[in-house]
N, C-alpha and C. Protein backbone atom coordinates (compact mmCIF):
# COMPACT_ATOMS: atom_id res chain seq x y z
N UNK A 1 -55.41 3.68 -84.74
CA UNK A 1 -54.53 2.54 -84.97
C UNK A 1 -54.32 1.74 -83.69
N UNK A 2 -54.90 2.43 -82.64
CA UNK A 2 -54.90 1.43 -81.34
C UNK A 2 -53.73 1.76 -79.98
N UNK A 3 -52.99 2.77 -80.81
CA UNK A 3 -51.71 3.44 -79.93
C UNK A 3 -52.30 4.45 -78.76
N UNK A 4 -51.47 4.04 -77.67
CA UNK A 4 -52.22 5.11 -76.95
C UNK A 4 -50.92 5.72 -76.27
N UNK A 5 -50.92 6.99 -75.98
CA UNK A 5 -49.89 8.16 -75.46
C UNK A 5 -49.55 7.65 -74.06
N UNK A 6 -48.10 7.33 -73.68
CA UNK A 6 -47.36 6.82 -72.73
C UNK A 6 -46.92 7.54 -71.94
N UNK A 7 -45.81 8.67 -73.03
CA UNK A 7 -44.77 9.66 -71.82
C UNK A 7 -44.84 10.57 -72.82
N UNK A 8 -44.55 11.98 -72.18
CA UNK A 8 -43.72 13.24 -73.80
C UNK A 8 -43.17 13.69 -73.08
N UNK A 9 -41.83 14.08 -73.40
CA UNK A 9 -40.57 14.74 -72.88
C UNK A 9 -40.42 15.46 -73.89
N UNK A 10 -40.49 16.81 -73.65
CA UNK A 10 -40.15 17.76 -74.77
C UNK A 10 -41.28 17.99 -75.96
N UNK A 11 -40.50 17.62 -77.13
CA UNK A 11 -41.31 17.69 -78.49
C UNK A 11 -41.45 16.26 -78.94
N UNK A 12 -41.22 15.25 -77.99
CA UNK A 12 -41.84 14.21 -78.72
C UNK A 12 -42.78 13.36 -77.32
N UNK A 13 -43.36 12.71 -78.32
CA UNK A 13 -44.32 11.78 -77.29
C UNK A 13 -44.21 10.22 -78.11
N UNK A 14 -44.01 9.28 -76.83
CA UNK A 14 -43.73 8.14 -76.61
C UNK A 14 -45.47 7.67 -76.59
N UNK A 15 -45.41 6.65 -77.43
CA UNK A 15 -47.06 5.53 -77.95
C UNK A 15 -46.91 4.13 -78.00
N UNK A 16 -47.49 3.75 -77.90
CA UNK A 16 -47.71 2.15 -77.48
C UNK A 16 -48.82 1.77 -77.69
N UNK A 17 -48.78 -0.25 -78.12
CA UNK A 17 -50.12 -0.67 -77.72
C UNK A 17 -49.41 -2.02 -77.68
N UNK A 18 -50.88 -3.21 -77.54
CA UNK A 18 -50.21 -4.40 -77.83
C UNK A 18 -50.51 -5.17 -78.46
N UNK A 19 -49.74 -5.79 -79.07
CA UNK A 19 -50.56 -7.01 -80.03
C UNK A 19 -50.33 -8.19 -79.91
N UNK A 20 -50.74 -9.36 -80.67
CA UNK A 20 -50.52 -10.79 -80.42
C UNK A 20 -49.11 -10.83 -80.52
N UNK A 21 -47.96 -10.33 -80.77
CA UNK A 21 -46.83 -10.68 -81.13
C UNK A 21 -45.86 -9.82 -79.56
N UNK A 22 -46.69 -8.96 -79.14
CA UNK A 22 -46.00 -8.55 -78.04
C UNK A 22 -46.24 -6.76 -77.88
N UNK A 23 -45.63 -6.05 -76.88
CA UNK A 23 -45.75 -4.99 -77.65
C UNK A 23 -44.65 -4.23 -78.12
N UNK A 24 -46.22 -3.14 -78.78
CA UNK A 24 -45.62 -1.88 -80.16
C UNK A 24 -45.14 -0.50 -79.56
N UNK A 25 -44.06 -0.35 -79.71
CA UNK A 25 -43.89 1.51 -79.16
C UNK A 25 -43.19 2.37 -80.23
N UNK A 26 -43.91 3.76 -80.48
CA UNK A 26 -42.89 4.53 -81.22
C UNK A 26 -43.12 5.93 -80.65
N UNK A 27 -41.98 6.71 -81.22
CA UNK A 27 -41.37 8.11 -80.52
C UNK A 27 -41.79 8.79 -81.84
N UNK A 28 -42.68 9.59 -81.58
CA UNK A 28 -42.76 10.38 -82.57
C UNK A 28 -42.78 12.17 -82.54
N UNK A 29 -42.46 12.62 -82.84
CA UNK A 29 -41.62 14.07 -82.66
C UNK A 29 -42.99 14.96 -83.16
N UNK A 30 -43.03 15.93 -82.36
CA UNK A 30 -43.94 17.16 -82.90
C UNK A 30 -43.49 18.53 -83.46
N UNK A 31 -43.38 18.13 -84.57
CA UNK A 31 -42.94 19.17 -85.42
C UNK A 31 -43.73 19.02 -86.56
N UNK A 32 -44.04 20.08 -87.26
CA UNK A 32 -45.11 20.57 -87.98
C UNK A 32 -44.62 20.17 -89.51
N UNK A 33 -42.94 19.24 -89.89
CA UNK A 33 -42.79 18.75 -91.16
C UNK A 33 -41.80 17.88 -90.54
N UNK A 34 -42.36 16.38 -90.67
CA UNK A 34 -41.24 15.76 -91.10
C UNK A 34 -40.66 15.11 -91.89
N UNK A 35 -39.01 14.43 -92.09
CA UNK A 35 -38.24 14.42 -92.74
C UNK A 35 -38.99 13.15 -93.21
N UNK A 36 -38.88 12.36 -94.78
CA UNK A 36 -38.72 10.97 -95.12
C UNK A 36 -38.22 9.97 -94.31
N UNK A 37 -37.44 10.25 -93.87
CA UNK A 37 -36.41 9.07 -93.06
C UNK A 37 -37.39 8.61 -91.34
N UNK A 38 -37.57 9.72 -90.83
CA UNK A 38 -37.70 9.91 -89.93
C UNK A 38 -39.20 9.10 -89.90
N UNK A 39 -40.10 9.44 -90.78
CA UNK A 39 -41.39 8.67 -91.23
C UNK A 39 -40.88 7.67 -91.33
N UNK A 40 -40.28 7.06 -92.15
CA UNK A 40 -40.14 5.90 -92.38
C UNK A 40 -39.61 5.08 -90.91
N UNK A 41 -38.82 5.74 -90.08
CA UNK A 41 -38.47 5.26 -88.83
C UNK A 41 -39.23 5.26 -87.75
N UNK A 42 -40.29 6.26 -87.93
CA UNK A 42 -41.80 5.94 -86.85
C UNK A 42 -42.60 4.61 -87.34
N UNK A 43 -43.13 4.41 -88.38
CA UNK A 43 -43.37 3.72 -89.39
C UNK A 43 -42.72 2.29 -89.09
N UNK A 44 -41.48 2.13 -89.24
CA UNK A 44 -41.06 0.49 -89.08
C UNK A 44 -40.92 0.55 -87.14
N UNK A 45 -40.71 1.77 -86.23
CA UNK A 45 -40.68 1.40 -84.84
C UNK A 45 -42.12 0.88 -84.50
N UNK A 46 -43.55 1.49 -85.47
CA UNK A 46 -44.43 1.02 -84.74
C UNK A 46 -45.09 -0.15 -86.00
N UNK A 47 -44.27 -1.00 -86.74
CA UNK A 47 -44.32 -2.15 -87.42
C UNK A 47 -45.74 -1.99 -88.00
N UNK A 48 -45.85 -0.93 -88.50
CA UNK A 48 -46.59 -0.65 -89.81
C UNK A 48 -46.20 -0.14 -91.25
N UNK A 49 -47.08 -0.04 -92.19
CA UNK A 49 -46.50 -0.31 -93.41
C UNK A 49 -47.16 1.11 -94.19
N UNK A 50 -46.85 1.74 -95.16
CA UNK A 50 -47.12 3.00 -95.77
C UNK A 50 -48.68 3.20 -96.51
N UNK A 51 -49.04 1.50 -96.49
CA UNK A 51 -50.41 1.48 -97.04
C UNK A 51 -51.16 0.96 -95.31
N UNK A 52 -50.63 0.94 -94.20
CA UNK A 52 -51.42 0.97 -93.00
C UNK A 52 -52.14 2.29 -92.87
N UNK A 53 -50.86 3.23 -92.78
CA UNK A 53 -50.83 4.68 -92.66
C UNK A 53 -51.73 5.13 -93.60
N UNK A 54 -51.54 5.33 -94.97
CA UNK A 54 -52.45 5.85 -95.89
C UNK A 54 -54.45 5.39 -95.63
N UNK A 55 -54.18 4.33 -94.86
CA UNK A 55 -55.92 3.65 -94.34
C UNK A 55 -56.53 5.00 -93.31
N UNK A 56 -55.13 5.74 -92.97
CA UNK A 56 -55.86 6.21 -91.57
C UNK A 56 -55.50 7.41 -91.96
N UNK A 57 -55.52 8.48 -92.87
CA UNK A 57 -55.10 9.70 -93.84
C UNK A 57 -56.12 10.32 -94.48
């Protein structure tokens, strides 16, 4: 998707890239299930959509 690994502190790691609009970053946690919400909040931090995600699945 073009993100590339920034920082990880702990269990999560910080991603980024950039696009024509500026840039994209999201925090996404390493844990082996996550919650709905929490998807959905990686998901709108890195301003993609559930049928982006499903392209790359």
């Amino acid at each position: 998707m073009g993100f590339e690994e920034v920082r990880q502190k702990g269990s999560h790691i910080v991603f980024s890239k950039e696009t024509l609009e500026g840039k994209v970053g999201c925090i996404v946690p390493l844990h082996s299930n996550l919650a709905t919400g929490t998807l959905q909040g990686i998901l709108k931090q890195a301003k993609l959509t559930k049928e982006d995600l499903q392209k790359y699945l």
